[in-house]
C-alpha atoms as a PDB file:
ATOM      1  CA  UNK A   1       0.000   0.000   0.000  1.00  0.00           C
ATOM      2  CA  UNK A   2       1.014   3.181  -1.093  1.00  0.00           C
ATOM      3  CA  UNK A   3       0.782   5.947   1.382  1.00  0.00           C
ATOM      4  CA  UNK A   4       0.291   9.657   0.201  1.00  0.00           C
ATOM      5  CA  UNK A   5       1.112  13.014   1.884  1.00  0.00           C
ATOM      6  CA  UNK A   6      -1.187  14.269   4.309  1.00  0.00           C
ATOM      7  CA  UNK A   7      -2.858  17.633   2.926  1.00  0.00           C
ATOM      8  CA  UNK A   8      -1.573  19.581   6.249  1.00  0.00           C
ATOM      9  CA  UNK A   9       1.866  17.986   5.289  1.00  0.00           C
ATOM     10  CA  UNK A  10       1.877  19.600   2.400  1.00  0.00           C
ATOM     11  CA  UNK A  11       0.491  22.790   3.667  1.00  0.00           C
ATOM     12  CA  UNK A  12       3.022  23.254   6.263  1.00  0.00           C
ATOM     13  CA  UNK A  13       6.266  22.330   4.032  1.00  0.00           C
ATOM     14  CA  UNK A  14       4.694  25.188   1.451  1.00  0.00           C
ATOM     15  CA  UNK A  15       4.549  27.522   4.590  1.00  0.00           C
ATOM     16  CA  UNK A  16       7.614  26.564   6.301  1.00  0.00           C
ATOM     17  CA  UNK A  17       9.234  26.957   2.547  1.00  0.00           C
ATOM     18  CA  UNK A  18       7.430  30.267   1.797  1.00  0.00           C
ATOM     19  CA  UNK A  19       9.026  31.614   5.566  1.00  0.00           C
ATOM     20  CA  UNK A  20      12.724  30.767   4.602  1.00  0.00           C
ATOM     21  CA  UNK A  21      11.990  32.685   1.587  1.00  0.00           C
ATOM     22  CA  UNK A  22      10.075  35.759   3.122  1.00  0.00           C
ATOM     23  CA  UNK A  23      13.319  35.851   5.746  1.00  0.00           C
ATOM     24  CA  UNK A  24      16.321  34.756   3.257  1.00  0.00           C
ATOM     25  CA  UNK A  25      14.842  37.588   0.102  1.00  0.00           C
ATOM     26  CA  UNK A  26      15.427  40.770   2.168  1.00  0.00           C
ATOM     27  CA  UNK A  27      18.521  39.786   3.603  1.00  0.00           C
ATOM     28  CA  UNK A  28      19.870  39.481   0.123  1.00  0.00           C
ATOM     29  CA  UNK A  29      18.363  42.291  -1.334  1.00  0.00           C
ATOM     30  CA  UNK A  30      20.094  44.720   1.503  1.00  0.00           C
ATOM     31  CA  UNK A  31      23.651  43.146   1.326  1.00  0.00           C
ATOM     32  CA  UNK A  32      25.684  46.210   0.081  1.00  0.00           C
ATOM     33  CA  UNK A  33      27.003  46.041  -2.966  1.00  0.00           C
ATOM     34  CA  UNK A  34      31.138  46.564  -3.611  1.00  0.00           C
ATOM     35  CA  UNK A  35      31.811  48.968  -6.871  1.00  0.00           C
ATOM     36  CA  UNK A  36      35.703  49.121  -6.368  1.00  0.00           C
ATOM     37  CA  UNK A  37      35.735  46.312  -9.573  1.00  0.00           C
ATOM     38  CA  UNK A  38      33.198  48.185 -11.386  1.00  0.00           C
ATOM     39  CA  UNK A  39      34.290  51.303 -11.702  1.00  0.00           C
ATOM     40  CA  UNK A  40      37.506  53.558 -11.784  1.00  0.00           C
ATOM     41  CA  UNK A  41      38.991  56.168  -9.538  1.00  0.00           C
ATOM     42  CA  UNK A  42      38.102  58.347 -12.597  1.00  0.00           C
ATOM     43  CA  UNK A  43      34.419  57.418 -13.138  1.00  0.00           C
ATOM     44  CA  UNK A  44      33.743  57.624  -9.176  1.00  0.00           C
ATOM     45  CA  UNK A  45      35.912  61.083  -9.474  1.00  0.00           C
ATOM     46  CA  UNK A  46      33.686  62.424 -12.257  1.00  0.00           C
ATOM     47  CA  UNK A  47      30.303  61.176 -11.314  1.00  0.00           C
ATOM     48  CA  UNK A  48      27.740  63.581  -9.999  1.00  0.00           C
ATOM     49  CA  UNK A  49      28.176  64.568  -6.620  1.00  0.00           C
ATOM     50  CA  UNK A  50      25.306  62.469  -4.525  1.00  0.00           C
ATOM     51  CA  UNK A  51      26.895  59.598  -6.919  1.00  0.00           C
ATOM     52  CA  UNK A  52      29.976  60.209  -6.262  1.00  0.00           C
ATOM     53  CA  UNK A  53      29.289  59.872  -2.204  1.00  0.00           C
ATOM     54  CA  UNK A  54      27.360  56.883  -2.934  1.00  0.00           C
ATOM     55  CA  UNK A  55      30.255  55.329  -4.462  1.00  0.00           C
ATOM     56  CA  UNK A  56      33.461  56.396  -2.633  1.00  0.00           C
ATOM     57  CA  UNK A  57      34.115  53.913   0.083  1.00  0.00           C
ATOM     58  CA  UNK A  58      33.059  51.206  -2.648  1.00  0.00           C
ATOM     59  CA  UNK A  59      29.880  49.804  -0.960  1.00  0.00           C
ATOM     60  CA  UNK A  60      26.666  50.739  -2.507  1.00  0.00           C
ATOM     61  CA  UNK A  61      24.342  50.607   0.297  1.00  0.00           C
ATOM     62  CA  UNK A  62      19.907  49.535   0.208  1.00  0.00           C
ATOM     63  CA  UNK A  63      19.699  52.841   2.059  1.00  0.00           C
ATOM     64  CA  UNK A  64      22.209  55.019  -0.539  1.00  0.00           C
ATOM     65  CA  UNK A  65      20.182  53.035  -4.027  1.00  0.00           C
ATOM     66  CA  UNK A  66      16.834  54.208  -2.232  1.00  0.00           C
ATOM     67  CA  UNK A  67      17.988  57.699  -1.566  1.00  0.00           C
ATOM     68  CA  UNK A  68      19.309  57.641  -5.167  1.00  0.00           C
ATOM     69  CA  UNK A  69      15.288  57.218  -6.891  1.00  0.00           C
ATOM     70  CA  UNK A  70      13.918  59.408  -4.823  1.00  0.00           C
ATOM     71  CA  UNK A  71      16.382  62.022  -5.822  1.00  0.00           C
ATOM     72  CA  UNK A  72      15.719  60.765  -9.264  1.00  0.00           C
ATOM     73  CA  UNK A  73      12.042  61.169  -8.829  1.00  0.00           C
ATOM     74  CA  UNK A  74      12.404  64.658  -7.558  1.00  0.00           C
ATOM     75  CA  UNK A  75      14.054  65.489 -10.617  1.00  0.00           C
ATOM     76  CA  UNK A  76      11.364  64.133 -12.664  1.00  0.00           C
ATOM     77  CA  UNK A  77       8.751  66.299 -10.591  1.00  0.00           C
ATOM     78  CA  UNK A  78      10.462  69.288 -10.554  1.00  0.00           C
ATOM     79  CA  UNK A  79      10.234  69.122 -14.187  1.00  0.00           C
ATOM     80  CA  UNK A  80       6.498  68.883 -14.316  1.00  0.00           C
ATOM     81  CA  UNK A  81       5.929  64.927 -14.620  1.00  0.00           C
ATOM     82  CA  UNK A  82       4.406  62.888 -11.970  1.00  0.00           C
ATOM     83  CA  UNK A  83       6.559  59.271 -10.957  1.00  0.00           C
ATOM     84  CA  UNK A  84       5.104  56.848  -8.904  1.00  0.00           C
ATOM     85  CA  UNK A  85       6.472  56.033  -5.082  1.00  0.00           C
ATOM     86  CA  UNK A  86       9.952  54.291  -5.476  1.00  0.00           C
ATOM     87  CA  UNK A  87      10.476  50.638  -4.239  1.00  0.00           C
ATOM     88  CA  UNK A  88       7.622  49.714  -6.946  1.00  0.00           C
ATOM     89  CA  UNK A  89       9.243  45.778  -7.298  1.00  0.00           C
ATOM     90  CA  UNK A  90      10.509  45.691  -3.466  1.00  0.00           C
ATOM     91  CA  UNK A  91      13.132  47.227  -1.694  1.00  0.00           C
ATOM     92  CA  UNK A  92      15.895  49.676  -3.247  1.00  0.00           C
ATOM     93  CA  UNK A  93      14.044  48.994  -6.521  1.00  0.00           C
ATOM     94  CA  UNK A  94      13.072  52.021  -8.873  1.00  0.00           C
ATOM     95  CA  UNK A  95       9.747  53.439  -9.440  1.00  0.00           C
ATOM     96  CA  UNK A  96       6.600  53.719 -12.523  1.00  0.00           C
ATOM     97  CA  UNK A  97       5.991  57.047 -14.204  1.00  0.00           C
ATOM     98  CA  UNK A  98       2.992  57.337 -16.656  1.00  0.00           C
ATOM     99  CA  UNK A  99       3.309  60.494 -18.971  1.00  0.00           C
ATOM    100  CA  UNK A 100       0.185  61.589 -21.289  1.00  0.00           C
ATOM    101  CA  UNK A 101       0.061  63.739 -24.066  1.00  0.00           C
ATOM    102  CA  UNK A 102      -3.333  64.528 -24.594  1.00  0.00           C
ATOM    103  CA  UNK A 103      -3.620  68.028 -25.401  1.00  0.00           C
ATOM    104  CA  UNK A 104       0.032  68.331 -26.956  1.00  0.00           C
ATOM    105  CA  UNK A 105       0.133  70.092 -30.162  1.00  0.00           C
ATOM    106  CA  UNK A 106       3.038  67.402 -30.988  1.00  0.00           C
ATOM    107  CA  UNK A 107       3.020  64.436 -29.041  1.00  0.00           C
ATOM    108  CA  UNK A 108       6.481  62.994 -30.215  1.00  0.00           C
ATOM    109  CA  UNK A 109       7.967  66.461 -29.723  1.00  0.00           C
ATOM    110  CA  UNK A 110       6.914  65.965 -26.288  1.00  0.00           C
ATOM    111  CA  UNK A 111       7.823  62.412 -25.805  1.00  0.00           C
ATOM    112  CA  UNK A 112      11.269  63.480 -27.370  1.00  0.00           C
ATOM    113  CA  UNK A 113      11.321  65.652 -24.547  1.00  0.00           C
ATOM    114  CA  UNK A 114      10.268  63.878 -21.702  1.00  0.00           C
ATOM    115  CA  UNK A 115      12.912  61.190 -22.523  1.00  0.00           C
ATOM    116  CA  UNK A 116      15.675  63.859 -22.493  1.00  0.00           C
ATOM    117  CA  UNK A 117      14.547  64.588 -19.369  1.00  0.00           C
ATOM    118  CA  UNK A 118      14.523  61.367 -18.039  1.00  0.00           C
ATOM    119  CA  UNK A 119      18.125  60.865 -19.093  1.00  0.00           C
ATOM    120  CA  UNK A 120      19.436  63.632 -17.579  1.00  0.00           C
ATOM    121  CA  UNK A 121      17.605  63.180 -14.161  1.00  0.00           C
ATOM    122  CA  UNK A 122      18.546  59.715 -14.270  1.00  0.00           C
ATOM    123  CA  UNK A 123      22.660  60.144 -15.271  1.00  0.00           C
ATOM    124  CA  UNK A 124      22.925  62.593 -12.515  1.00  0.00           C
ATOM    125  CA  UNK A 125      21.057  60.991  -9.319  1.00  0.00           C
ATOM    126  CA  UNK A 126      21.228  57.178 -10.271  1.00  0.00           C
ATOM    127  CA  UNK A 127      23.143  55.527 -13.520  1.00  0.00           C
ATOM    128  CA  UNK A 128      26.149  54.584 -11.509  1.00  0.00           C
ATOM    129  CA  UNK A 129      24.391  53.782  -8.085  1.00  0.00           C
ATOM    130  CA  UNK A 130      21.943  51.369  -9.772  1.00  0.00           C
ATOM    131  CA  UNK A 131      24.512  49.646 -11.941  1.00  0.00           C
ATOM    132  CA  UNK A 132      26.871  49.050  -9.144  1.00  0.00           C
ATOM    133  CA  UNK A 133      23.794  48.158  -6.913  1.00  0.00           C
ATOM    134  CA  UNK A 134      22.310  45.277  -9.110  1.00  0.00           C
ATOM    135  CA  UNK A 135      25.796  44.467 -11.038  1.00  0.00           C
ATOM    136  CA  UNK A 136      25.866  41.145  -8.291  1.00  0.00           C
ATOM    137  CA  UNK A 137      22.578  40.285  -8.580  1.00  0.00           C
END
């Protein structure tokens, strides 16, 4: 006779399994991240300057990648478009930003735009703090 797993059996390995994960997932995600192999003196040297503090003892940290999309949000908003919260996907992860242009005489102007925006907010708060964050992952 063939003897099968007990529904609570199963139950509890899927919960016991699902815990390890819920405690193991956030303890990875907040290990810092070294940049020393990444990057040179001169890249670290001629990033922006919350980059450049982000990056100089080598260690990009959960707290310095969050700090890094807000500041990158900020930019966004001060130029008139609306991001989402940051930390979208989880922790130190970036954020959603939904831009309409209904009304605009020339949409692709404005899309033109809004993407040379984004590029510049993003090169100077976060390009080198995000790439050196998730480069292990």
């Amino acid at each position: 006779m063939k003897r099968r797993p007990r529904p609570l059996t199963v139950v509890a390995g899927v919960l016991l399994a699902l815990a390890v994960l819920y405690l193991t997932v956030p303890a990875i995600l907040m290990r810092p991240r070294q940049t020393e192999a990444l990057f040179t003196a001169e890249d670290v040297g001629t990033a922006p300057e919350a980059q450049r503090r982000a990056l100089a003892d080598g260690v990009v940290t959960l707290a310095e990648m969050e700090a890094a999309w807000e500041a990158e949000r900020t930019c966004l908003q001060g130029a008139g478009y609306s991001p989402g919260r940051a930390g979208v996907d989880g922790p130190g992860t970036g954020f959603t930003i939904e831009v309409d242009y209904t009304g605009e005489a020339d949409s692709a102007a404005a899309d033109r735009e809004f993407d040379r925006t984004y590029r510049r907010c993003h090169a100077t708060h976060t390009e080198l703090v995000a790439h050196a964050y998730f480069w292990g992952r």
